[in-house]
C-alpha atoms as a PDB file:
ATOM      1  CA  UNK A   1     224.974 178.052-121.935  1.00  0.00           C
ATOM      2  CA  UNK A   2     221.916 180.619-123.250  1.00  0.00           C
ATOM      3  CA  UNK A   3     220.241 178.180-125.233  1.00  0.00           C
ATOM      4  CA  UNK A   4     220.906 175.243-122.829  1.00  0.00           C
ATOM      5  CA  UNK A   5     219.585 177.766-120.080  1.00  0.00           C
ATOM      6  CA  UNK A   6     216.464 178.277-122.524  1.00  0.00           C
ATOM      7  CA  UNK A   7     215.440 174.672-122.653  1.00  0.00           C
ATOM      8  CA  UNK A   8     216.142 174.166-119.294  1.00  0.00           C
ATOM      9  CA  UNK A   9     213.204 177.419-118.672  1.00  0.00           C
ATOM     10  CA  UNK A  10     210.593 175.909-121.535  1.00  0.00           C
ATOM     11  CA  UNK A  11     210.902 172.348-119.953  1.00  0.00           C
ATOM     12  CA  UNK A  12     210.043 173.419-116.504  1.00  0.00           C
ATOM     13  CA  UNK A  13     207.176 175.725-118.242  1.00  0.00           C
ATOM     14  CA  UNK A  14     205.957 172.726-119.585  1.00  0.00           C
ATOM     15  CA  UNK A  15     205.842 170.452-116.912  1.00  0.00           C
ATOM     16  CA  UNK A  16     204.132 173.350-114.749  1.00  0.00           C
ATOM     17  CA  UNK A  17     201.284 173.398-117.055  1.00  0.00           C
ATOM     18  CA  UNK A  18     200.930 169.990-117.370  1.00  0.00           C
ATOM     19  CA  UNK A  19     200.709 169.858-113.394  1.00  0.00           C
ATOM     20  CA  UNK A  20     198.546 173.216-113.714  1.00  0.00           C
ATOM     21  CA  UNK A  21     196.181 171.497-116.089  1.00  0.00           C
ATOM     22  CA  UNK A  22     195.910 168.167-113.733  1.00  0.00           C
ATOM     23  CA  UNK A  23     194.664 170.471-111.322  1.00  0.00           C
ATOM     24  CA  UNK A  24     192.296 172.477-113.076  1.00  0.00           C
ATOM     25  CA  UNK A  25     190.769 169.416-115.189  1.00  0.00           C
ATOM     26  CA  UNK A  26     188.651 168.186-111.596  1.00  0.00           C
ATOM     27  CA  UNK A  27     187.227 171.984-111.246  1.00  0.00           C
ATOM     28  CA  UNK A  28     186.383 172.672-114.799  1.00  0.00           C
ATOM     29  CA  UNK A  29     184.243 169.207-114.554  1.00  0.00           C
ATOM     30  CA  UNK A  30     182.951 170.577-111.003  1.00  0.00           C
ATOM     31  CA  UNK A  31     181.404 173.635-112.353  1.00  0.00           C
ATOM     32  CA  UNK A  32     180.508 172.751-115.730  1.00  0.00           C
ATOM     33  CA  UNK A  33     178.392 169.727-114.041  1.00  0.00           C
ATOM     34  CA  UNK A  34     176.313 171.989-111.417  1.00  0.00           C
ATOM     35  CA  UNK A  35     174.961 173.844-115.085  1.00  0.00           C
ATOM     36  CA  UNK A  36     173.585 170.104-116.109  1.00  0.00           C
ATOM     37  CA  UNK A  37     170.761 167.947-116.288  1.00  0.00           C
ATOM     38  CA  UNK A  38     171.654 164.254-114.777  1.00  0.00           C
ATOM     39  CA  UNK A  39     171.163 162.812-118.447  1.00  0.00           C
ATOM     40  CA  UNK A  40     173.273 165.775-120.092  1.00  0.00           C
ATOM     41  CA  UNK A  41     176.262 165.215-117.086  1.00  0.00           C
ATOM     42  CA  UNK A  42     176.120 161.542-118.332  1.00  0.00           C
ATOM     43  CA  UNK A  43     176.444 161.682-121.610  1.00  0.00           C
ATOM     44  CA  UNK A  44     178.915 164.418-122.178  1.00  0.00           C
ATOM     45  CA  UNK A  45     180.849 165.272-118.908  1.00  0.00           C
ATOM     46  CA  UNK A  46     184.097 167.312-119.774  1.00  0.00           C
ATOM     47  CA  UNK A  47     181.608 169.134-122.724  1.00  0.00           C
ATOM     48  CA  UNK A  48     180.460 173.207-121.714  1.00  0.00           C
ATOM     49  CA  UNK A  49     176.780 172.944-120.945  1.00  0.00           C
ATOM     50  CA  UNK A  50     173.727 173.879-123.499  1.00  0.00           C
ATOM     51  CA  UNK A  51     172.277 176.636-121.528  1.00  0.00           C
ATOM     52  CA  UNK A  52     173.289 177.943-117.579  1.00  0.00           C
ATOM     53  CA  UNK A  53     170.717 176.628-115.340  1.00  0.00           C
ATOM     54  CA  UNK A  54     170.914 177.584-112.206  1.00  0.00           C
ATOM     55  CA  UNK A  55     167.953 175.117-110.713  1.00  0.00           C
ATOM     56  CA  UNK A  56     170.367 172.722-109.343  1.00  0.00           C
ATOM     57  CA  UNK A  57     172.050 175.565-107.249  1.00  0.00           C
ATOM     58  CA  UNK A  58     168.038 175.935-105.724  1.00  0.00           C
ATOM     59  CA  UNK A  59     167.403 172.779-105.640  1.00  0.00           C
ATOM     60  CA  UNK A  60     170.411 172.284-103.262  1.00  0.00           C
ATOM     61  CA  UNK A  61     170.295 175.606-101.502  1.00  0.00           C
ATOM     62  CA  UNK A  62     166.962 173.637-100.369  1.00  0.00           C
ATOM     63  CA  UNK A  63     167.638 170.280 -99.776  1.00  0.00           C
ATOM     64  CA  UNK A  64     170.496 171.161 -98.003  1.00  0.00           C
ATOM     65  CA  UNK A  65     168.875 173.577 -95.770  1.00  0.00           C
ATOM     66  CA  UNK A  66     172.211 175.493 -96.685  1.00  0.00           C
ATOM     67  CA  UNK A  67     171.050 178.977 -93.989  1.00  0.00           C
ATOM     68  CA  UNK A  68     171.084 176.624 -90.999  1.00  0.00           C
ATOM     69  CA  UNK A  69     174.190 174.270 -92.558  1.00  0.00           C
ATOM     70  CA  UNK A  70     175.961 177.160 -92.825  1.00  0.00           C
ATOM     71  CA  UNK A  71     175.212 179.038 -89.782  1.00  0.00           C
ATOM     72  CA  UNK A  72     176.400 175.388 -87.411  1.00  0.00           C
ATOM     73  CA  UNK A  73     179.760 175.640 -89.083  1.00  0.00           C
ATOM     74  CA  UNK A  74     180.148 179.204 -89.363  1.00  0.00           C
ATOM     75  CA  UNK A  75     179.730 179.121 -85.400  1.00  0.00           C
ATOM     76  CA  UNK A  76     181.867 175.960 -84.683  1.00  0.00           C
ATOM     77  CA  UNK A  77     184.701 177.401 -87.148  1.00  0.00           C
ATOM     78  CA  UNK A  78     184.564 180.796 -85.753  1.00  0.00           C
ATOM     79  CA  UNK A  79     184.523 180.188 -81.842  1.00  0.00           C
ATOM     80  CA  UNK A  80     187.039 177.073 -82.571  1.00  0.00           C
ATOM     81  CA  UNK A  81     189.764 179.621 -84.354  1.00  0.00           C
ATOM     82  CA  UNK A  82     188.814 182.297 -82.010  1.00  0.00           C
ATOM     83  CA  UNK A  83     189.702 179.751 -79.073  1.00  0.00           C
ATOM     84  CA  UNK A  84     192.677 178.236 -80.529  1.00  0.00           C
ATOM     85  CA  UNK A  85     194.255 181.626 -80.971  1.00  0.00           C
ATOM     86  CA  UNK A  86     194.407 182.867 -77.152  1.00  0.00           C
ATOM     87  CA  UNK A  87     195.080 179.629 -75.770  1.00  0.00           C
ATOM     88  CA  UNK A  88     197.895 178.763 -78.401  1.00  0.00           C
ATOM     89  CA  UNK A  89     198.718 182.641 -78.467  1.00  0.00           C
ATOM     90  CA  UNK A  90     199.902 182.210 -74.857  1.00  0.00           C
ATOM     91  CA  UNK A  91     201.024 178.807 -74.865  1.00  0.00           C
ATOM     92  CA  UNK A  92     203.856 179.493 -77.347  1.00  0.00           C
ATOM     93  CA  UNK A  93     204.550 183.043 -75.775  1.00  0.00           C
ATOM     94  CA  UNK A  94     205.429 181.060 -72.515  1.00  0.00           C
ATOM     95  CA  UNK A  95     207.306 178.334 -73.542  1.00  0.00           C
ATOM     96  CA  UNK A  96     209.188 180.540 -75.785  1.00  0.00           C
ATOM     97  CA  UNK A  97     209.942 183.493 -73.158  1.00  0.00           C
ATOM     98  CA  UNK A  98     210.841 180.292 -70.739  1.00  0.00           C
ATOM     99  CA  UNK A  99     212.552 177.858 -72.979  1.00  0.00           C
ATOM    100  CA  UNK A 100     215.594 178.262 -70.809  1.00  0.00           C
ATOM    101  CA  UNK A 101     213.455 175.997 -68.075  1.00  0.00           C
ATOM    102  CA  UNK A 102     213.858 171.982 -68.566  1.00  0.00           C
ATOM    103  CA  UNK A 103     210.236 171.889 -67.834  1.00  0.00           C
ATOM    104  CA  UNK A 104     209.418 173.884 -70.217  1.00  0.00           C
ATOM    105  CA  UNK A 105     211.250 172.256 -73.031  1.00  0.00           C
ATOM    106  CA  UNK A 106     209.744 168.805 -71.317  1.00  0.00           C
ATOM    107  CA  UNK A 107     206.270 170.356 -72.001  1.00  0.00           C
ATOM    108  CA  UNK A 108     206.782 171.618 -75.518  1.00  0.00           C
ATOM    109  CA  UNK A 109     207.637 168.292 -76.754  1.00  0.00           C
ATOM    110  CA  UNK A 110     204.887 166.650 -74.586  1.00  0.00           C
ATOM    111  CA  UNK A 111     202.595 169.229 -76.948  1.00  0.00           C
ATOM    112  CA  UNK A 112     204.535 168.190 -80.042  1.00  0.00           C
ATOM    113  CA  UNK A 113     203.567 165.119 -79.779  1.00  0.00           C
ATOM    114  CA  UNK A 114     200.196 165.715 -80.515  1.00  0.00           C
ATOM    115  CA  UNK A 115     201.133 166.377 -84.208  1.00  0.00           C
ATOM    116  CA  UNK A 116     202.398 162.902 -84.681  1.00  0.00           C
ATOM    117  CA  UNK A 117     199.166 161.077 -83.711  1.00  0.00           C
ATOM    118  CA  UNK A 118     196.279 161.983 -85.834  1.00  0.00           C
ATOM    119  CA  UNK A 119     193.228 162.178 -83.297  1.00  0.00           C
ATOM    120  CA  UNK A 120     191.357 160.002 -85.103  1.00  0.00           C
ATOM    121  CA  UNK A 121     193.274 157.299 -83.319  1.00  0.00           C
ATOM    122  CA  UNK A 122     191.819 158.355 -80.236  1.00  0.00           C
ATOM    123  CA  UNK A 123     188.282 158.674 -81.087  1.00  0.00           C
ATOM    124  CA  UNK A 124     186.691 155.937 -78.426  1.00  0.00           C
ATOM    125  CA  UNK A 125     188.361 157.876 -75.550  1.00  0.00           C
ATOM    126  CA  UNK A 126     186.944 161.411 -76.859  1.00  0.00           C
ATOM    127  CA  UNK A 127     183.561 159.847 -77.144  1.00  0.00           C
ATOM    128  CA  UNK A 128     183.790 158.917 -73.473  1.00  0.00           C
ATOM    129  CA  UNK A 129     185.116 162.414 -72.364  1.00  0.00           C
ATOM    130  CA  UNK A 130     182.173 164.495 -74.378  1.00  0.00           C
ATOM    131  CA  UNK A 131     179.869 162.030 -73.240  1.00  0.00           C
ATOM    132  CA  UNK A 132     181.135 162.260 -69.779  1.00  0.00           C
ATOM    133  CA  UNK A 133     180.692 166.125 -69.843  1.00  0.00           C
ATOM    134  CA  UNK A 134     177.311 165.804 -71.490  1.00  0.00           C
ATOM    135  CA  UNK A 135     178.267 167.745 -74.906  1.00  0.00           C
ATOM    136  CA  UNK A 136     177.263 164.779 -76.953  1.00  0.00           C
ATOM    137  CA  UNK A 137     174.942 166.287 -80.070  1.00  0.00           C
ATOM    138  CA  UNK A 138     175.960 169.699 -79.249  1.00  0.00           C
ATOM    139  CA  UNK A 139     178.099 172.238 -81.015  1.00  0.00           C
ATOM    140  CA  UNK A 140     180.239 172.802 -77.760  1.00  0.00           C
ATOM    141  CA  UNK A 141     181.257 169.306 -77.782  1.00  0.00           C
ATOM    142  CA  UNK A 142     182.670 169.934 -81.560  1.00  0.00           C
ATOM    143  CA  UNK A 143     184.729 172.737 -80.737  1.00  0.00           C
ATOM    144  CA  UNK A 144     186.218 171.861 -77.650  1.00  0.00           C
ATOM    145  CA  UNK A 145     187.585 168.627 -79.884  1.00  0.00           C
ATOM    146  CA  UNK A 146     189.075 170.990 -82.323  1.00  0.00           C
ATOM    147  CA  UNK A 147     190.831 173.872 -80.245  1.00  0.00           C
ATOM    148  CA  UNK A 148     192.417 170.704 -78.317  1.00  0.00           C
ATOM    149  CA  UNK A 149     193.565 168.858 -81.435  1.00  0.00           C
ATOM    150  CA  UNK A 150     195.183 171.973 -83.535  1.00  0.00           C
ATOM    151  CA  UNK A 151     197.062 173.357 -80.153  1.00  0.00           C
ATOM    152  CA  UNK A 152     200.230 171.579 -81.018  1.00  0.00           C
ATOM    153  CA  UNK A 153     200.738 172.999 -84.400  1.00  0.00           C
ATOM    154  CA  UNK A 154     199.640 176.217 -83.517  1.00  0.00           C
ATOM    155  CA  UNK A 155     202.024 176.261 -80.573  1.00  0.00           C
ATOM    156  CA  UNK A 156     204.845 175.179 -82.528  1.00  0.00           C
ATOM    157  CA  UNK A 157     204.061 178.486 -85.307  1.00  0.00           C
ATOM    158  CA  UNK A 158     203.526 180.948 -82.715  1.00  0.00           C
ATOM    159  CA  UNK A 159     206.595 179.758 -80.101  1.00  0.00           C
ATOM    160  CA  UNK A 160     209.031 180.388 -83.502  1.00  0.00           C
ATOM    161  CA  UNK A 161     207.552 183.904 -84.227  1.00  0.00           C
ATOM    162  CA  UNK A 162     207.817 185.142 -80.898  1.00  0.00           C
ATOM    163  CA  UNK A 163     211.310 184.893 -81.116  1.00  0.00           C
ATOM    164  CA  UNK A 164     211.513 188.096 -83.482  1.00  0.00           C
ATOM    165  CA  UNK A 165     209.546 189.652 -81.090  1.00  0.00           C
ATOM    166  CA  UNK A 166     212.275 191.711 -79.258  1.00  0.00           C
ATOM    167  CA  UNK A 167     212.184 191.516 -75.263  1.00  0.00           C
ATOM    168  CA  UNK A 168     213.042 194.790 -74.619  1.00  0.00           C
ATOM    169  CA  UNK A 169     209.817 196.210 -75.403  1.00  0.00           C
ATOM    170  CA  UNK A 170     208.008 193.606 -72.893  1.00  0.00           C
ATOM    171  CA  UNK A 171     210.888 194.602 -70.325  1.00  0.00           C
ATOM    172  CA  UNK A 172     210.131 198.189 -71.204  1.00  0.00           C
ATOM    173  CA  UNK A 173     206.817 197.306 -70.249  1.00  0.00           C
ATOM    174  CA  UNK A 174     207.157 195.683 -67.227  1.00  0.00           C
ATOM    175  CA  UNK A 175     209.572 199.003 -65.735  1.00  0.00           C
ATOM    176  CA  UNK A 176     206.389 201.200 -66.351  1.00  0.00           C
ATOM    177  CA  UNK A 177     204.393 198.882 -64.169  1.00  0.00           C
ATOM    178  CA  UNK A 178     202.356 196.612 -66.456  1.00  0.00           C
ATOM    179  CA  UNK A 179     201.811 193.098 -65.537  1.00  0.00           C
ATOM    180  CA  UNK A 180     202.389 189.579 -67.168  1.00  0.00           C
ATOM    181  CA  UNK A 181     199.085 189.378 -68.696  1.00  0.00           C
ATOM    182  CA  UNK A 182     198.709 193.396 -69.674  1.00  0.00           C
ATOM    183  CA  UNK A 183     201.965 193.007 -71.213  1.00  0.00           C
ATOM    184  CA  UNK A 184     201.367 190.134 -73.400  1.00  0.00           C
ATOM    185  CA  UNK A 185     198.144 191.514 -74.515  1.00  0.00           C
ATOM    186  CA  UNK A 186     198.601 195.166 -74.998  1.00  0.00           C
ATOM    187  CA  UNK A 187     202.949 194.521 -76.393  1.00  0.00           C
ATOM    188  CA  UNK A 188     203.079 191.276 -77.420  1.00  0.00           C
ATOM    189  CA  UNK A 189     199.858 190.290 -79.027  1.00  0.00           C
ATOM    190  CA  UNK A 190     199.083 193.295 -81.417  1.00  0.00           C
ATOM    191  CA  UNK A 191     203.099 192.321 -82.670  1.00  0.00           C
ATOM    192  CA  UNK A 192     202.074 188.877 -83.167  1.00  0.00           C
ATOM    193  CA  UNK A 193     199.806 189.632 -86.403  1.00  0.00           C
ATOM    194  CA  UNK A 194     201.543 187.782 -89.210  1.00  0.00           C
ATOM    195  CA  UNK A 195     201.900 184.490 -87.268  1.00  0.00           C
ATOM    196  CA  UNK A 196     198.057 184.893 -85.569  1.00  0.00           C
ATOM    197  CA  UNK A 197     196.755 185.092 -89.513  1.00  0.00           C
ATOM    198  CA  UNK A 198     198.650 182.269 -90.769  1.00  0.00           C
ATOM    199  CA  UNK A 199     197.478 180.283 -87.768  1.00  0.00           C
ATOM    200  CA  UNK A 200     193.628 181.442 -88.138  1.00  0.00           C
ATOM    201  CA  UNK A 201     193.402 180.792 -91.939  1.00  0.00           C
ATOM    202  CA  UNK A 202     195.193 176.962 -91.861  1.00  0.00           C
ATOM    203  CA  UNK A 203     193.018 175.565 -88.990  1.00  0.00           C
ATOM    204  CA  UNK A 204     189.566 177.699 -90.407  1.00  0.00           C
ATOM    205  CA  UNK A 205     190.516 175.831 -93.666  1.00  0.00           C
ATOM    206  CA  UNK A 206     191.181 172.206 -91.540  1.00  0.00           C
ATOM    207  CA  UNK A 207     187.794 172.954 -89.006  1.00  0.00           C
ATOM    208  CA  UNK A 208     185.326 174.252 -91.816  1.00  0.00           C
ATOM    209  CA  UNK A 209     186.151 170.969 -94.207  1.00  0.00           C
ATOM    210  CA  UNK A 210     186.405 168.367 -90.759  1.00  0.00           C
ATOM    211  CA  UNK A 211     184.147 165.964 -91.068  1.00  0.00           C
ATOM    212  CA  UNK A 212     184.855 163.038 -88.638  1.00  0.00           C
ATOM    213  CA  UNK A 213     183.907 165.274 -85.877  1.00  0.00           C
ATOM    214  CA  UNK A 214     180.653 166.520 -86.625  1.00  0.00           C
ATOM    215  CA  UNK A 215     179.790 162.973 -87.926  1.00  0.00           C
ATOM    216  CA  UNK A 216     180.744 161.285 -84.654  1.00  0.00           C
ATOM    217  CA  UNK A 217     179.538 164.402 -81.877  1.00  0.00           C
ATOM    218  CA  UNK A 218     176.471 165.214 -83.590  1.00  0.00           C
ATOM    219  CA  UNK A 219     173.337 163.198 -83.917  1.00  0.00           C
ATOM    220  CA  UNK A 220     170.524 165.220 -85.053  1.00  0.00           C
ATOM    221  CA  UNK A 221     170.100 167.249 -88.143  1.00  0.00           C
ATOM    222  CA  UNK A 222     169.205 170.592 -87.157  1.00  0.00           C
ATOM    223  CA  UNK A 223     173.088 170.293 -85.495  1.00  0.00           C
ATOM    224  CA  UNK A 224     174.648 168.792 -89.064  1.00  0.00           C
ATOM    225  CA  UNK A 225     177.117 171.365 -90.817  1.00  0.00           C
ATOM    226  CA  UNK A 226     177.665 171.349 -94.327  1.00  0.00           C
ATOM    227  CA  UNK A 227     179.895 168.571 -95.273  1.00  0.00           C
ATOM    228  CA  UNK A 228     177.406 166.645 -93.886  1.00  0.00           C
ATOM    229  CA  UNK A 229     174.277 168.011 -95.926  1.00  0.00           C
ATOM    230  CA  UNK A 230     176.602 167.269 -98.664  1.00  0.00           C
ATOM    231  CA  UNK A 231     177.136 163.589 -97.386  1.00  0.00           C
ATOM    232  CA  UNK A 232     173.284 163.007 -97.523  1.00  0.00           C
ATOM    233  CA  UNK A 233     173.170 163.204-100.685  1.00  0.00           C
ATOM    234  CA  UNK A 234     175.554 160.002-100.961  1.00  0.00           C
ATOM    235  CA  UNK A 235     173.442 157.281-101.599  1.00  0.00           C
ATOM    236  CA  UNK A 236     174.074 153.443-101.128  1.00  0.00           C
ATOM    237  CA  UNK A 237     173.841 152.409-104.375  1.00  0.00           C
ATOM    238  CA  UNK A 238     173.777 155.579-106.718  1.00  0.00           C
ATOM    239  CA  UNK A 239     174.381 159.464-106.591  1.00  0.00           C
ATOM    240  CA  UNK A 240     172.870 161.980-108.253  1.00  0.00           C
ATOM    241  CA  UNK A 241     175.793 163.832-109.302  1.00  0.00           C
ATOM    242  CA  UNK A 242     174.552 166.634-110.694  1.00  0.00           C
ATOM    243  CA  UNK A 243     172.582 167.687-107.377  1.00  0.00           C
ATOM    244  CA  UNK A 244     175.819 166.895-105.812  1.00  0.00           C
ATOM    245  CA  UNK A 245     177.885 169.018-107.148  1.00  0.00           C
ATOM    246  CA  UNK A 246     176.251 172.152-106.527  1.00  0.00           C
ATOM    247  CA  UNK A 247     176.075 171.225-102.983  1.00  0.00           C
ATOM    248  CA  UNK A 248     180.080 170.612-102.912  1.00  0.00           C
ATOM    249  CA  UNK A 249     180.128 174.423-104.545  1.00  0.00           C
ATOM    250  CA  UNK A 250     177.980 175.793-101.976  1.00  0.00           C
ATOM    251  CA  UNK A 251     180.003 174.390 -99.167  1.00  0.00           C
ATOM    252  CA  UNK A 252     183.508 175.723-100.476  1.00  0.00           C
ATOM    253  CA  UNK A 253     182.372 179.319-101.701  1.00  0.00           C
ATOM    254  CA  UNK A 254     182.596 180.606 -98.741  1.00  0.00           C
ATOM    255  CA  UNK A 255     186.019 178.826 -97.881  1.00  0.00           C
ATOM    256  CA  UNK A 256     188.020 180.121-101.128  1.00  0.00           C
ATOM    257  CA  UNK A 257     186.228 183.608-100.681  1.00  0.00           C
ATOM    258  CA  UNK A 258     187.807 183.818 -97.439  1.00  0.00           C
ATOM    259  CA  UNK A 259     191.191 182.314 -98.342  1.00  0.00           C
ATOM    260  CA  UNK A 260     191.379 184.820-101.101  1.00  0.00           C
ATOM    261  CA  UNK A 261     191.185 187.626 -99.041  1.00  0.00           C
ATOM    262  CA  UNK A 262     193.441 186.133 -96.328  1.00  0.00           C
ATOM    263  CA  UNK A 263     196.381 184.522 -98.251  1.00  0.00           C
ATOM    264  CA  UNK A 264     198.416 187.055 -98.084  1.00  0.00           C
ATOM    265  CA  UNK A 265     198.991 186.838 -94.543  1.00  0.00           C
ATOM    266  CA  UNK A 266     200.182 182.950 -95.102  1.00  0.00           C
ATOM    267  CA  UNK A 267     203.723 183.222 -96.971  1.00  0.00           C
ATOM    268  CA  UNK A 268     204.591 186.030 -94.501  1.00  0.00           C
ATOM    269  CA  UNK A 269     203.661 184.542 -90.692  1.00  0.00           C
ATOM    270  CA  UNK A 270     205.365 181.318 -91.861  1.00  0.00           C
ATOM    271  CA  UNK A 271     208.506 182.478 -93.061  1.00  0.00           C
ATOM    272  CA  UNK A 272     209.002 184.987 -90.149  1.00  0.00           C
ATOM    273  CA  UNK A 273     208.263 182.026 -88.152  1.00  0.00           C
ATOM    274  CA  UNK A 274     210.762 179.337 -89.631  1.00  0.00           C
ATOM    275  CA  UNK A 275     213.849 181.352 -90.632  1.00  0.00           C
ATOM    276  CA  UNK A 276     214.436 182.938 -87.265  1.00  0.00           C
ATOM    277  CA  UNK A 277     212.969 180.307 -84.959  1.00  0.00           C
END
């Protein structure tokens, strides 16, 4: 039993390295590449580079116009996550705290729904609304589109944590005088931490890499965010892969800096979430 227990352990080491090594094989060719000259990147591609030149980062820092890139999806991932969070915050509060109501349960699913249709379906119809409301090449337009469309997940994490939220305290609450809303806020919100920093690192991480919405909502350049600086450089017959890739590395720095110093938030807001929900 040891020894079958042993190759049982060294087989499933070395499938996870092989998997391990899949993965790393695209980013060792991703870095190594933004070091090269075009002609180098062509003729050697998975070989270290001769020196570490850095001109590709400035060229594409440049023809990116990374300050103002960066700044027009800093803002639309920032105010989108910020939005998402109170509306779904309260949204899953309430149907949680009133799940005993048919209508309530009649409305959750009616949000549900939204994860089963990928909005991309309904893209003619959102043109018409932001156009409608005027928002076309504007950064308001952008993030309206993406509180709406990440609600229903959202909802669904936040309406399973709240139910290891225990009532008494809000009942407590409400005996000393506070209201619905002063209740939530001041009780229920503050306890909602876990789930609230699962929920703001997995839509920052699907708003700061979206791409079909910028592309379709915004016209001019000075409104473009990153992924679509990066797009530019996407030609119709070639690409210049080694100016590129530096671009791609500029536009996900900031992403995996951020996820690094959030992930340990994730494993914990789901798992409250799921196992007692």
């Amino acid at each position: 039993m040891k020894r079958k227990a042993i190759l049982s352990n060294t087989a499933k080491y070395i499938v996870m390295s092989c998997i391990a090594l899949i993965v790393l094989i695209p980013i060792y060719y991703l870095i190594v590449t933004t070091f090269k000259s075009s002609t180098e990147a062509a003729v050697s591609p998975m070989s270290l580079p001769s020196a570490l030149d850095f001109s590709g980062y400035k060229e594409a820092f440049t023809a990116m116009q990374y300050p103002r890139a960066f700044r027009n999806t800093f803002i639309i991932t920032l105010t989108s996550v910020v939005g998402l969070i109170i509306v779904a915050s309260m949204c899953g509060y309430v149907l949680n705290r009133k799940s005993k109501y048919k209508i309530t349960n009649a409305v959750f699913l009616l949000i549900l729904s939204g994860i089963m249709f990928p909005y991309q379906m309904s893209i003619l119809g959102l043109y018409k609304v932001i156009q409608g409301f005027h928002l076309m090449n504007s950064l308001a337009g952008v993030i309206l589109i993406d509180i709406a469309i990440n609600i229903p997940f959202a909802t669904f994490l936040i309406k399973s944590f709240v139910t290891t939220i225990p009532i008494e305290l809000e009942e407590a609450a409400r005996i000393d005088g506070a209201g619905t809303f002063r209740t939530f806020w001041t009780i229920t919100f503050p306890l909602m931490k876990p789930i609230i920093a699962t929920v703001a690192i997995l839509n920052t991480l699907t708003i700061w890499n979206d791409f079909i919405g910028p592309l379709y909502f915004l016209q001019s350049r000075e409104k473009d965010v990153i992924l679509q600086e990066v797009y530019r450089n996407i030609g119709q017959f070639s690409t210049d892969w080694s100016s590129l890739f530096p671009m791609m590395v500029l536009g996900v720095l900031p992403l995996v800096l951020f996820y690094v110093f959030m992930q340990r938030y994730i494993i914990g807001g789901v798992m409250s979430g799921s196992v007692k929900g």
